[in-house]
C-alpha atoms as a PDB file:
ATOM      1  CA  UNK A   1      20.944-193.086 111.075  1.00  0.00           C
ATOM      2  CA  UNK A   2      18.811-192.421 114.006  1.00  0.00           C
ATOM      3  CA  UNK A   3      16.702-194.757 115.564  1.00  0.00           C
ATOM      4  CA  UNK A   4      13.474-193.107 114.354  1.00  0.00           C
ATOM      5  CA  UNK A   5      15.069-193.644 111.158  1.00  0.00           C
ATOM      6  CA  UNK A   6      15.941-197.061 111.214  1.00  0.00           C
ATOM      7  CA  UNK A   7      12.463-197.971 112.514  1.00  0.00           C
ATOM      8  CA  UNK A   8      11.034-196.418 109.498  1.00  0.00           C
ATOM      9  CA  UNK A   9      12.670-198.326 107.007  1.00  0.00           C
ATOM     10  CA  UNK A  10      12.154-201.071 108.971  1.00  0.00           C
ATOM     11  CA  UNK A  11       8.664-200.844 108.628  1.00  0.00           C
ATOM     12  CA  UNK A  12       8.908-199.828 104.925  1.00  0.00           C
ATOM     13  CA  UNK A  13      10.998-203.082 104.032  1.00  0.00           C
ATOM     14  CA  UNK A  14       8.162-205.098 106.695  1.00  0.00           C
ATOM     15  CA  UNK A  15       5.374-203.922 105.042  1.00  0.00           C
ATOM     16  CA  UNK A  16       6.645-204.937 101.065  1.00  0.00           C
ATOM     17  CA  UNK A  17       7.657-208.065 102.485  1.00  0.00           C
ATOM     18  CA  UNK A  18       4.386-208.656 103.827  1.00  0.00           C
ATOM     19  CA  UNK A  19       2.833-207.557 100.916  1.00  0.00           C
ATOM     20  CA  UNK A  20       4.746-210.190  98.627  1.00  0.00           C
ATOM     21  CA  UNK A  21       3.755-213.218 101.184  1.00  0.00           C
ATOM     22  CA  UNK A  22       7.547-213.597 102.458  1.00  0.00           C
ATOM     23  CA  UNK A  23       6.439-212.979 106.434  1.00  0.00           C
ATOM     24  CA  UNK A  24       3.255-213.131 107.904  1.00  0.00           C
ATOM     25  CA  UNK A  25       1.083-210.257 109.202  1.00  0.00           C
ATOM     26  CA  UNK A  26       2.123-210.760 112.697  1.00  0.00           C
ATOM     27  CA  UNK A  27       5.886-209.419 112.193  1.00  0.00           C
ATOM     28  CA  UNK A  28       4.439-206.147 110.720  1.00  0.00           C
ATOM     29  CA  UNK A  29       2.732-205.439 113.994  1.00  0.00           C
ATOM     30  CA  UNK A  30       5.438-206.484 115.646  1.00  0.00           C
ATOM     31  CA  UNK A  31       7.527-203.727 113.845  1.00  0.00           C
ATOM     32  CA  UNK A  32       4.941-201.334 114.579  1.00  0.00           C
ATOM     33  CA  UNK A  33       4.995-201.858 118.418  1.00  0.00           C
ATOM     34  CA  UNK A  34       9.382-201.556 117.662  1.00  0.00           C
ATOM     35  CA  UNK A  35       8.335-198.472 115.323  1.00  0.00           C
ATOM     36  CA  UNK A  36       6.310-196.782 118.250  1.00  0.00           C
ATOM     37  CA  UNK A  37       9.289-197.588 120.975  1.00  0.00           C
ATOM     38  CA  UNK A  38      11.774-195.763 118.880  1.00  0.00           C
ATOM     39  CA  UNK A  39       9.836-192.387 118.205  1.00  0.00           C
ATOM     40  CA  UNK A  40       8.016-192.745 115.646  1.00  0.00           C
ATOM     41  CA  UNK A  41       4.211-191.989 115.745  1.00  0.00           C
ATOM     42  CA  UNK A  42       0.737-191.487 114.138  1.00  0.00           C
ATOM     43  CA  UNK A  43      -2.798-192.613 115.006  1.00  0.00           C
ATOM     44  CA  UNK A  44      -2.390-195.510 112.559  1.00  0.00           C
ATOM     45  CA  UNK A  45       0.741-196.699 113.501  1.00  0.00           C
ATOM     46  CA  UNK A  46      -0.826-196.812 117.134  1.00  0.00           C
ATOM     47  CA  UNK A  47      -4.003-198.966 116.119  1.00  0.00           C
ATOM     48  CA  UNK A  48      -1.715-201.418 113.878  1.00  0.00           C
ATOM     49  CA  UNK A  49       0.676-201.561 116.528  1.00  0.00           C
ATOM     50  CA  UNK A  50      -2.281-202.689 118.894  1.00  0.00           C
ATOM     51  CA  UNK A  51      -3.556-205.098 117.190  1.00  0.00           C
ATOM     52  CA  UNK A  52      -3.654-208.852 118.488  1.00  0.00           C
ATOM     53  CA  UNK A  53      -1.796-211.582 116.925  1.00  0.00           C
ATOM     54  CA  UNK A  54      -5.448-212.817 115.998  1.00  0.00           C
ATOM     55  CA  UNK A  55      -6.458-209.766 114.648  1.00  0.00           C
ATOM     56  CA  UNK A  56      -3.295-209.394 112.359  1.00  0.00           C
ATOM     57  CA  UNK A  57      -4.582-211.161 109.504  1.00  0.00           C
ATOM     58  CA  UNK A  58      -7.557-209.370 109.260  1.00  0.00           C
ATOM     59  CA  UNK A  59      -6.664-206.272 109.859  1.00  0.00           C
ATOM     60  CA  UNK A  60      -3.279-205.382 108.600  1.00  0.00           C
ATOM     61  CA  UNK A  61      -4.212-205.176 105.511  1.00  0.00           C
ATOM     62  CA  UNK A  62      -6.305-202.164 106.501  1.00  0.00           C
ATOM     63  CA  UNK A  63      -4.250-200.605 108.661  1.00  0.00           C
ATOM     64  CA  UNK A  64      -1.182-200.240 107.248  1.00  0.00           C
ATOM     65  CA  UNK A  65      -1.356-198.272 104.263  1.00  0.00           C
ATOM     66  CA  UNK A  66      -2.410-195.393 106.485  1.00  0.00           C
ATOM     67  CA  UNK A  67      -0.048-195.923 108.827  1.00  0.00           C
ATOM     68  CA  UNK A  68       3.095-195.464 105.998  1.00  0.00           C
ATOM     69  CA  UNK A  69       1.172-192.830 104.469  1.00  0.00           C
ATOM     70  CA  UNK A  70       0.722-190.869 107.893  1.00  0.00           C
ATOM     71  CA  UNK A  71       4.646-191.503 108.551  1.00  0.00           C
ATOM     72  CA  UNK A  72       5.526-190.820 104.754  1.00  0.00           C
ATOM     73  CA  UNK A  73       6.013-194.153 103.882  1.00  0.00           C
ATOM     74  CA  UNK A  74       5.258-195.360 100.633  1.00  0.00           C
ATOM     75  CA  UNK A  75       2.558-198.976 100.186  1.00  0.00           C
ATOM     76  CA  UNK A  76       3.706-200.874  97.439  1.00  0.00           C
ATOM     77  CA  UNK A  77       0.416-202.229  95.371  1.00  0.00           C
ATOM     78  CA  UNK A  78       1.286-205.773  95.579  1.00  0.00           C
ATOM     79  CA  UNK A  79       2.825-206.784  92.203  1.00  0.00           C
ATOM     80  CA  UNK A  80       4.356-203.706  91.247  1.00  0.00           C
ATOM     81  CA  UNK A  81       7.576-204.118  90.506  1.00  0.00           C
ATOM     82  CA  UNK A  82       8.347-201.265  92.428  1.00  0.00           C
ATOM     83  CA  UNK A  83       7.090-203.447  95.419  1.00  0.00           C
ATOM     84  CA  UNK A  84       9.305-206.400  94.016  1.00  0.00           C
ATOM     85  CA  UNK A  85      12.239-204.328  93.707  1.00  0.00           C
ATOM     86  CA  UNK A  86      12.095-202.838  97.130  1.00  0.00           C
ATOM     87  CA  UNK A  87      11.453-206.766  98.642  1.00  0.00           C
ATOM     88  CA  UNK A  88      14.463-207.710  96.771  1.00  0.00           C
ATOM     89  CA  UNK A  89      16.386-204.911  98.288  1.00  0.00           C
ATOM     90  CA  UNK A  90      15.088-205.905 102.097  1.00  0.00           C
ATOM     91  CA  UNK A  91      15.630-209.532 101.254  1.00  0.00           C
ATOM     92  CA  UNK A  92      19.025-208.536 100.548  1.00  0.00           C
ATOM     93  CA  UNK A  93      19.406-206.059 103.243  1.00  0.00           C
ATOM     94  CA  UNK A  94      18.409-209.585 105.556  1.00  0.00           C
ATOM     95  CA  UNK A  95      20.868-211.285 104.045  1.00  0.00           C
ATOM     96  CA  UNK A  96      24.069-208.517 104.702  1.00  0.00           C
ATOM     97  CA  UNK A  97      22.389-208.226 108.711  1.00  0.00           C
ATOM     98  CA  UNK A  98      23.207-212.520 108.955  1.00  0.00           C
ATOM     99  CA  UNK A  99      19.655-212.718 109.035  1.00  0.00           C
ATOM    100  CA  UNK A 100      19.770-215.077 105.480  1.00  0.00           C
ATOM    101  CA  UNK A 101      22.006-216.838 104.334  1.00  0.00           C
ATOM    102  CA  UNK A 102      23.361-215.848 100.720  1.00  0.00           C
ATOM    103  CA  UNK A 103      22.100-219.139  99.594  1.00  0.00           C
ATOM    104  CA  UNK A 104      18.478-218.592 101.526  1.00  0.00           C
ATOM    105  CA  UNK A 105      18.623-215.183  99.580  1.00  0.00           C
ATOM    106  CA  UNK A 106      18.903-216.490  96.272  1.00  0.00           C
ATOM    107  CA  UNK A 107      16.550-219.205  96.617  1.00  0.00           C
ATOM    108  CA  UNK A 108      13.496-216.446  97.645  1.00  0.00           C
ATOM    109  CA  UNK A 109      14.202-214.500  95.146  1.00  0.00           C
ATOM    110  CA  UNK A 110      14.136-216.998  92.181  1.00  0.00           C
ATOM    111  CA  UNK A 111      11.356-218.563  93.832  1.00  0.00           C
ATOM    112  CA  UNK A 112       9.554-215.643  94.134  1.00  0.00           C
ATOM    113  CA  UNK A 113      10.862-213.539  90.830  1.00  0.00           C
ATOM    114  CA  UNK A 114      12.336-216.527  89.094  1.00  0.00           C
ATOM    115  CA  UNK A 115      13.884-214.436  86.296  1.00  0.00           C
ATOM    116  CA  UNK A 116      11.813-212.080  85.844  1.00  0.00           C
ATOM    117  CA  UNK A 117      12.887-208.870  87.750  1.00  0.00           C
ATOM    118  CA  UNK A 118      16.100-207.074  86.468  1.00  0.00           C
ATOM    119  CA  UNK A 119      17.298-205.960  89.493  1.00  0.00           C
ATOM    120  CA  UNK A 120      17.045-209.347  90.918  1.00  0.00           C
ATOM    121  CA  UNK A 121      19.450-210.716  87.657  1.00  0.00           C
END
């Protein structure tokens, strides 16, 4: 995988973990800035990666759907469980990079999904 690669699914499992309240706005422009360093680029991606960490809460939530869509990344609607499958996967994804632990992992997801998403079970 090439580093333009990585920092696109980065930014895909940043932005549906965002979405679902598990890390604050902050992180996803941090990813943006790391998004921007490895290759990858767009007029979007450039004004999310810009913005302050004051500004983050405000306006992340505007900027980054166009910045996925510009880079071909797909926004989940928060709720979807399309959006709570793909946090499960980068929750779990966290968990094989030592970033969780496999008892942090479990406890987000059945305190976020409880038993309610198949994948998750």
């Amino acid at each position: 995988m090439t580093s333009t690669e990585a920092a696109a699914l980065a930014l895909q499992d940043h932005a549906a973990l965002w979405s679902m309240g598990e890390i604050p706005a902050t992180d996803v422009v941090t990813c943006a800035c790391n998004a921007l360093v490895a290759g990858l680029d767009s007029p979007a991606l450039r004004l999310l990666a810009a913005c302050t960490r004051a500004e983050a809460d405000y306006d992340v939530p505007d900027l980054l759907p166009p910045a996925l869509d510009e880079l071909g990344l797909i926004f989940y609607p928060v709720g979807s469980v399309a959006g709570q499958e793909a946090v499960a996967r980068a929750l779990a994804a966290r968990m094989l990079a030592g970033e969780l632990t496999p008892r942090e992992l479990v406890f987000r997801i059945h305190q976020r999904f409880g038993h309610a998403l198949p994948l998750a079970e």
